[in-house]
N, C-alpha and C. Protein backbone atom coordinates (compact mmCIF):
# COMPACT_ATOMS: atom_id res chain seq x y z
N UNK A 1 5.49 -16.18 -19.85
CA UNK A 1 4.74 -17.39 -20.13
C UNK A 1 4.57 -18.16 -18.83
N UNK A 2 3.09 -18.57 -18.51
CA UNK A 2 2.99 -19.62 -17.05
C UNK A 2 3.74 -20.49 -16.71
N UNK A 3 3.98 -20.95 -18.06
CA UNK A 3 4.54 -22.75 -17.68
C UNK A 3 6.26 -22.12 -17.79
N UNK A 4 7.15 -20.77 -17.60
CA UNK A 4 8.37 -20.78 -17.33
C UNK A 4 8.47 -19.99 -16.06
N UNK A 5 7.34 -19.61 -15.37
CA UNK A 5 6.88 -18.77 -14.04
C UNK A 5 7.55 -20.41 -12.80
N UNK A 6 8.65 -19.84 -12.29
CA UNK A 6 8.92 -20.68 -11.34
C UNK A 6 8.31 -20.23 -9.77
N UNK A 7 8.08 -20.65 -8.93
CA UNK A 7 8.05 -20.13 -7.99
C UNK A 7 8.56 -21.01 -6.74
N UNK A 8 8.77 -20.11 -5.65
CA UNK A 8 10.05 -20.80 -4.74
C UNK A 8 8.58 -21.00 -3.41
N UNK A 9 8.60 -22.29 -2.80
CA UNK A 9 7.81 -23.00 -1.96
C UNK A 9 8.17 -23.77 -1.13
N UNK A 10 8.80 -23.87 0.20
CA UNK A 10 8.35 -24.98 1.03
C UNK A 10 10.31 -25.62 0.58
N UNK A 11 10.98 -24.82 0.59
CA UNK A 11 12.80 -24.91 0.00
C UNK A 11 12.86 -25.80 -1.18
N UNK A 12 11.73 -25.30 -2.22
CA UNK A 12 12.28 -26.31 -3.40
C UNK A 12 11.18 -25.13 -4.29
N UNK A 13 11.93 -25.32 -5.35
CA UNK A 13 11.38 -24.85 -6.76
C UNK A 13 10.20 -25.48 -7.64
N UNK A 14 9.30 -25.43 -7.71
CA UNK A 14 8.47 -25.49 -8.38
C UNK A 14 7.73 -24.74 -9.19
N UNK A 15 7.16 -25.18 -10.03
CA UNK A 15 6.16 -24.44 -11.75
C UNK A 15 4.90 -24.11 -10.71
N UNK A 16 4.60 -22.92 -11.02
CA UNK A 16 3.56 -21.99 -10.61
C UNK A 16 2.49 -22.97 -10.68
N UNK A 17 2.17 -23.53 -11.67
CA UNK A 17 1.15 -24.27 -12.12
C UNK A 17 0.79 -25.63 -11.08
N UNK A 18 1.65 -26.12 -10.01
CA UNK A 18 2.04 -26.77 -9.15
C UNK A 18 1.28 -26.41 -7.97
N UNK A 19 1.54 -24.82 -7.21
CA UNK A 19 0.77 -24.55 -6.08
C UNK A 19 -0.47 -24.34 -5.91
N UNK A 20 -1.48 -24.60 -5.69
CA UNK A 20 -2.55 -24.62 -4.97
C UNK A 20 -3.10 -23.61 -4.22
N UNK A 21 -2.62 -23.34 -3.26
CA UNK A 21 -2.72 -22.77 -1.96
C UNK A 21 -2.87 -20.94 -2.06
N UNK A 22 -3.79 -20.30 -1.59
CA UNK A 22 -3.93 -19.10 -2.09
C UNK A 22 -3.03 -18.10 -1.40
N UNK A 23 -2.27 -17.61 -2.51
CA UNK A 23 -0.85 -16.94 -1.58
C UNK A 23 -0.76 -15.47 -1.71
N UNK A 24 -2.05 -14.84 -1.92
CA UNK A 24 -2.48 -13.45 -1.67
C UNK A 24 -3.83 -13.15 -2.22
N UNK A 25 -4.01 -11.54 -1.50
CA UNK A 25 -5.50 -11.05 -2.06
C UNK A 25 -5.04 -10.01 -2.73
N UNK A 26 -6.30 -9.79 -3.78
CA UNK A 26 -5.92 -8.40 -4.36
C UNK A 26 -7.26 -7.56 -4.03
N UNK A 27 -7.03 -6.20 -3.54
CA UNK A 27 -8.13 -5.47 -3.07
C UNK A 27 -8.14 -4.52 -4.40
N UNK A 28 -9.36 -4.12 -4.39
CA UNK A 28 -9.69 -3.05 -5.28
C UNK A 28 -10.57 -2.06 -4.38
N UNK A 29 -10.61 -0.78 -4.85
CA UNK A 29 -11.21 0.11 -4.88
C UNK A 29 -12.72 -0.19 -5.13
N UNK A 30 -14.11 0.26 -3.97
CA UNK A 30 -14.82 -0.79 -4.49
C UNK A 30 -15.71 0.99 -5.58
N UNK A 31 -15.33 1.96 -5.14
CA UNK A 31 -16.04 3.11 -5.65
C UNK A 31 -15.39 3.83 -7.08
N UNK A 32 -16.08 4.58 -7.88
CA UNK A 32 -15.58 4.69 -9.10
C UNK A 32 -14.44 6.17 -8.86
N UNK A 33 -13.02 5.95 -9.78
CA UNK A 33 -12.37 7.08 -9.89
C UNK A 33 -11.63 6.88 -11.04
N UNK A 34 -10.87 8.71 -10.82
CA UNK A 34 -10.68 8.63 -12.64
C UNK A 34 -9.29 7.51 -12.47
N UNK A 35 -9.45 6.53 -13.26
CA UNK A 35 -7.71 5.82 -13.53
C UNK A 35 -6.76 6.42 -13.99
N UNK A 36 -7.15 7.41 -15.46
CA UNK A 36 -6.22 7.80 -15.86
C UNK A 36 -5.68 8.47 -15.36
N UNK A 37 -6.08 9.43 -14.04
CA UNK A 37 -5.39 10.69 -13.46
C UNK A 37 -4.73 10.01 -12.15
N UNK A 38 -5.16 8.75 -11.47
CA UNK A 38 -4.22 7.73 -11.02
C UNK A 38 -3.02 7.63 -11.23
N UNK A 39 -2.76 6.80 -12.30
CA UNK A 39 -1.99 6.37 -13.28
C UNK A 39 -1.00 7.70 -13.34
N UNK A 40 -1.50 8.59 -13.57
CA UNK A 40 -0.60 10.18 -13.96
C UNK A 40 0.21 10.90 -12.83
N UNK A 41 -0.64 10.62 -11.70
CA UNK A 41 -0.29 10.57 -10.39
C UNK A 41 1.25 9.94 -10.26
N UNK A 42 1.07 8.91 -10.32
CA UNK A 42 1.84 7.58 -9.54
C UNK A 42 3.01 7.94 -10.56
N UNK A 43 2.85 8.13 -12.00
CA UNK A 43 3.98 8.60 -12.88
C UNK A 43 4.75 9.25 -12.42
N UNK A 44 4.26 10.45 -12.24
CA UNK A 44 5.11 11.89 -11.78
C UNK A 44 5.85 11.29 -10.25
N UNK A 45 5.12 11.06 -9.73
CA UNK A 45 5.82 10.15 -8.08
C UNK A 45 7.09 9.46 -8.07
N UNK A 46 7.10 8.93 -9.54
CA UNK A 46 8.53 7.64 -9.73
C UNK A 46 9.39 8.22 -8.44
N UNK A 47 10.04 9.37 -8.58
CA UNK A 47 11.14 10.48 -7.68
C UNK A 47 11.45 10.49 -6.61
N UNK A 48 9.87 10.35 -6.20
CA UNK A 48 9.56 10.87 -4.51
C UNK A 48 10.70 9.77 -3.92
N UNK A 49 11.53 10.68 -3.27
CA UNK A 49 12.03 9.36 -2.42
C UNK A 49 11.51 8.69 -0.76
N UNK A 50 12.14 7.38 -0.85
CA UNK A 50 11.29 6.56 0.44
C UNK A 50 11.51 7.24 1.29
N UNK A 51 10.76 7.41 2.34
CA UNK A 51 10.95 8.10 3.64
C UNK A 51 11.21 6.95 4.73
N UNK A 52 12.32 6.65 4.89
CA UNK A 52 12.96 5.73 5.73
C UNK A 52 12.22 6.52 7.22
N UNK A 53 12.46 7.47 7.24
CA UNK A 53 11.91 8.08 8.95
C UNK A 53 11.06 7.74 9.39
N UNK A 54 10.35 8.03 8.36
CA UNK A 54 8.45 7.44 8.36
C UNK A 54 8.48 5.90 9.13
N UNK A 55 9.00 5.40 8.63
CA UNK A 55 9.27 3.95 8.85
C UNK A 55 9.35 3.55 10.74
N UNK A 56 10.94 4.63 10.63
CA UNK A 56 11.11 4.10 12.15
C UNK A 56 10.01 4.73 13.25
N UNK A 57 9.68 5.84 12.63
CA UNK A 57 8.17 5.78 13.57
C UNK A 57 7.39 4.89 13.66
N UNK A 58 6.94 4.44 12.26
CA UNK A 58 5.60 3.50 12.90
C UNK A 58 6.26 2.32 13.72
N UNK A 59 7.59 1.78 13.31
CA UNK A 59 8.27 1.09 14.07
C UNK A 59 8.08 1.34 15.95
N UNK A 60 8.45 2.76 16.34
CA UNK A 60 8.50 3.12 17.60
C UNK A 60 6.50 3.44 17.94
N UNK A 61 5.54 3.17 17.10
CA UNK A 61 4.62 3.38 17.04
C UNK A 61 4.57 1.82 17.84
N UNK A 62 4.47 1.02 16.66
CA UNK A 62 4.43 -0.62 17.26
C UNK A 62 5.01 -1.54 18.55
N UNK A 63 6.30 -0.98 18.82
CA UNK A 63 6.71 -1.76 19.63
C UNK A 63 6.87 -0.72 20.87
N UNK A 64 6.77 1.00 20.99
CA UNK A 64 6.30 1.35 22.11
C UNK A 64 5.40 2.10 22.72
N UNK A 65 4.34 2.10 21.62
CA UNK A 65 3.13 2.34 22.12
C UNK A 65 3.13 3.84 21.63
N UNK A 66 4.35 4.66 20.98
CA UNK A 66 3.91 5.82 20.31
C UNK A 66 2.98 6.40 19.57
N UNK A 67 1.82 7.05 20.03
CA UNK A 67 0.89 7.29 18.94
C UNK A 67 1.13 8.64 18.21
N UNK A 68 2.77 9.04 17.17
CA UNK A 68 2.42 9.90 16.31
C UNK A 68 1.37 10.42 15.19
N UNK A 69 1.13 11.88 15.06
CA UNK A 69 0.31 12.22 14.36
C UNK A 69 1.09 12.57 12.77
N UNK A 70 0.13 12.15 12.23
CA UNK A 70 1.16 12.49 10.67
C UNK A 70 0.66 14.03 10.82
N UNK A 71 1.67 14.94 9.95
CA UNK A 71 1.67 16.33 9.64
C UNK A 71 1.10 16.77 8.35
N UNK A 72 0.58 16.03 7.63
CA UNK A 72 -0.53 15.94 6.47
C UNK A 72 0.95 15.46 4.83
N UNK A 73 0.98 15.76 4.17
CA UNK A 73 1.82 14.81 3.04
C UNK A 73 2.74 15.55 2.75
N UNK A 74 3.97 15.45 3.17
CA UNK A 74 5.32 16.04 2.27
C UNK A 74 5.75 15.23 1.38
N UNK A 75 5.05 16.23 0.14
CA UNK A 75 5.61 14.94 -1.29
C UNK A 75 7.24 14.97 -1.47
N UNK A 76 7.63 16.02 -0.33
CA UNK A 76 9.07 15.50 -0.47
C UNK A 76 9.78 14.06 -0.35
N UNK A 77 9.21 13.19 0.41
CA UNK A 77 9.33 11.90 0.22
C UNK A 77 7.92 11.22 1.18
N UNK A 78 7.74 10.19 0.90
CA UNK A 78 6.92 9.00 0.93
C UNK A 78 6.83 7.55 1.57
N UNK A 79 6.81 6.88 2.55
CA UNK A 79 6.39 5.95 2.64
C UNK A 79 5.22 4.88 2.30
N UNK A 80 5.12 3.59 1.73
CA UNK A 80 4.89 3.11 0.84
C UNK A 80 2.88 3.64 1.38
N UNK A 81 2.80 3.02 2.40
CA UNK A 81 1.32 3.00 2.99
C UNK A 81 0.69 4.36 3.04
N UNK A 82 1.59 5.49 2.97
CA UNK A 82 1.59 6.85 2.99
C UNK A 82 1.10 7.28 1.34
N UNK A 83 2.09 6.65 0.07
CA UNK A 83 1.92 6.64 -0.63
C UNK A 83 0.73 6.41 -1.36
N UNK A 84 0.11 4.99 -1.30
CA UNK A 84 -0.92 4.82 -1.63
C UNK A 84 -2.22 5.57 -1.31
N UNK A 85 -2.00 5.98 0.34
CA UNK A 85 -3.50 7.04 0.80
C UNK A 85 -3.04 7.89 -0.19
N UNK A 86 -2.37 8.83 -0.23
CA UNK A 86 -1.75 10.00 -1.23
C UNK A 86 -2.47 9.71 -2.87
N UNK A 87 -2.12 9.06 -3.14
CA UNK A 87 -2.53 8.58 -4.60
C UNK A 87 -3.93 8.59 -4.66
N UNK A 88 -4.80 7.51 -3.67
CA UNK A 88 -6.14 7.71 -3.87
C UNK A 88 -6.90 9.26 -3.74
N UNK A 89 -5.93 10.04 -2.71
CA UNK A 89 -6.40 11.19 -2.17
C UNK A 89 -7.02 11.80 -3.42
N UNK A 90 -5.85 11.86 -3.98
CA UNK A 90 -5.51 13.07 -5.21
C UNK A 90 -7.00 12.56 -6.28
N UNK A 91 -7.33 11.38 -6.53
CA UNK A 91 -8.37 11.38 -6.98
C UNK A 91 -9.81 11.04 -6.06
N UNK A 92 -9.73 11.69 -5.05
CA UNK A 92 -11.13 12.06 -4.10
C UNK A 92 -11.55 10.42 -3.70
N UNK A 93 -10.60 9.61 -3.41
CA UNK A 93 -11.13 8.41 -2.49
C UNK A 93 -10.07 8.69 -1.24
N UNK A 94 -10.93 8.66 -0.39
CA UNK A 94 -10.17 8.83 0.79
C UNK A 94 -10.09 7.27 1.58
N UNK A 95 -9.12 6.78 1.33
CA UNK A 95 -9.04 5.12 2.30
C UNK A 95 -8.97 5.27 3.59
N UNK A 96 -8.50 5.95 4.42
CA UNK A 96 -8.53 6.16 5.89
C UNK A 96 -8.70 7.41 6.02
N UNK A 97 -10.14 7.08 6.20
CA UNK A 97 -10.85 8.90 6.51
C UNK A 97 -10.57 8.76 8.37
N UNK A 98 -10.52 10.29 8.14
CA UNK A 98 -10.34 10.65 9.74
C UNK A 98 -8.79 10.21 10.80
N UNK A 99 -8.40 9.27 9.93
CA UNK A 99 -6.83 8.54 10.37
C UNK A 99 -5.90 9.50 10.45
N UNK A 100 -5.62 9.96 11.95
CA UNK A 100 -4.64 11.32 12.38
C UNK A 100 -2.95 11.02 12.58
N UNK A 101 -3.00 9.47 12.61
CA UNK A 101 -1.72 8.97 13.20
C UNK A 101 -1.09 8.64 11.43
N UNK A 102 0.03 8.09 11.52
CA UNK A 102 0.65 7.45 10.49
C UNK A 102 -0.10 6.48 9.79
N UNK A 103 -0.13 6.38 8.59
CA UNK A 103 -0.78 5.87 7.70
C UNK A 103 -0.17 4.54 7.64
N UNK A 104 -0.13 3.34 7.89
CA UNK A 104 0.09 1.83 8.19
C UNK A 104 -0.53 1.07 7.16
N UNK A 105 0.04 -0.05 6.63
CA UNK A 105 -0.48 -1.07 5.81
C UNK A 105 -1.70 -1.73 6.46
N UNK A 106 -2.09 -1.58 7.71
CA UNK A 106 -3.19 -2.12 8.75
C UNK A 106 -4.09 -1.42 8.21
N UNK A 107 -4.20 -0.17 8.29
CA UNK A 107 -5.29 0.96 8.43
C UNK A 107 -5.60 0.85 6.66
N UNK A 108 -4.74 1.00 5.49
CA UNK A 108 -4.95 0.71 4.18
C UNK A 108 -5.61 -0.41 4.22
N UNK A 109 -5.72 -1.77 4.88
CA UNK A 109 -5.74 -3.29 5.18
C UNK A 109 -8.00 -2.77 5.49
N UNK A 110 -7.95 -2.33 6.32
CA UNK A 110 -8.95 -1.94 7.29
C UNK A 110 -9.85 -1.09 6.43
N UNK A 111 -9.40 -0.63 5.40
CA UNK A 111 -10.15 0.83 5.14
C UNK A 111 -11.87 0.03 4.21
N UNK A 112 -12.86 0.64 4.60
CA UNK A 112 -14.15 0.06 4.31
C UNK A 112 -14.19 0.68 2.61
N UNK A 113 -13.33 1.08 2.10
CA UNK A 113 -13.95 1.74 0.85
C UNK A 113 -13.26 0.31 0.08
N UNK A 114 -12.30 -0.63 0.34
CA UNK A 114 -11.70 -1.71 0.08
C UNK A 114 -12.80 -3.11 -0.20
N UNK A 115 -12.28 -3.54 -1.07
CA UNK A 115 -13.23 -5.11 -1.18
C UNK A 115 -11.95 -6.16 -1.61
N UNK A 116 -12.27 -7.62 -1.68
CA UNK A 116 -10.95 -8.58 -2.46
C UNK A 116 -12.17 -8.46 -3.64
N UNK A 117 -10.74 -8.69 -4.49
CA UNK A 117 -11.93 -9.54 -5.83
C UNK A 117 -10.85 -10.67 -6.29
């Protein structure tokens, strides 16, 4: 229910209904795909575990200029930004076409098949 949605702001608690201020976007997919086989996707995935490694690369990507190439998808485990290209893949939207390096919340951020609504 809205009016028991607290949310934490500015070191004090306040009712959702209170803030103003726009405190995210939501992107959609702006081209048509199947949902349900989405959805079926992302099910079976629950498992995959996080790929912490993944991580400290793009980490050593960012702060020293490493430009690794990803090795295409080991559904053996997943990182989150990795994840999501993966998911769209599987139903033929490709969000970062041509993207050879690690798959980054930037490049998902960037990808032209993306709109806010």
């Amino acid at each position: 229910h809205l009016m028991d949605i607290k949310a934490f702001s500015k070191s004090k608690i306040r009712h959702i209904s209170e803030i103003k201020t726009k405190q995210y976007e939501v992107f959609r997919v702006k081209e048509e795909y199947d949902v349900d086989k989405l959805i079926k996707i992302t099910k079976q995935s629950e498992d995959i575990p996080y790929d912490y490694m993944a991580v400290l690369r793009l980490f050593l990507r960012y702060v020293f200029g490493f430009n690794m190439k990803r090795k295409g998808y080991d559904i053996k485990s997943l990182y989150c930004s990795e994840f999501v290209d993966y998911a769209f893949n599987c139903v033929d939207v490709d969000l970062v076409e041509g993207e050879e390096s690690l798959i980054s919340i930037e490049c998902v951020y960037k990808s032209n098949k993306l709109e806010v609504r």
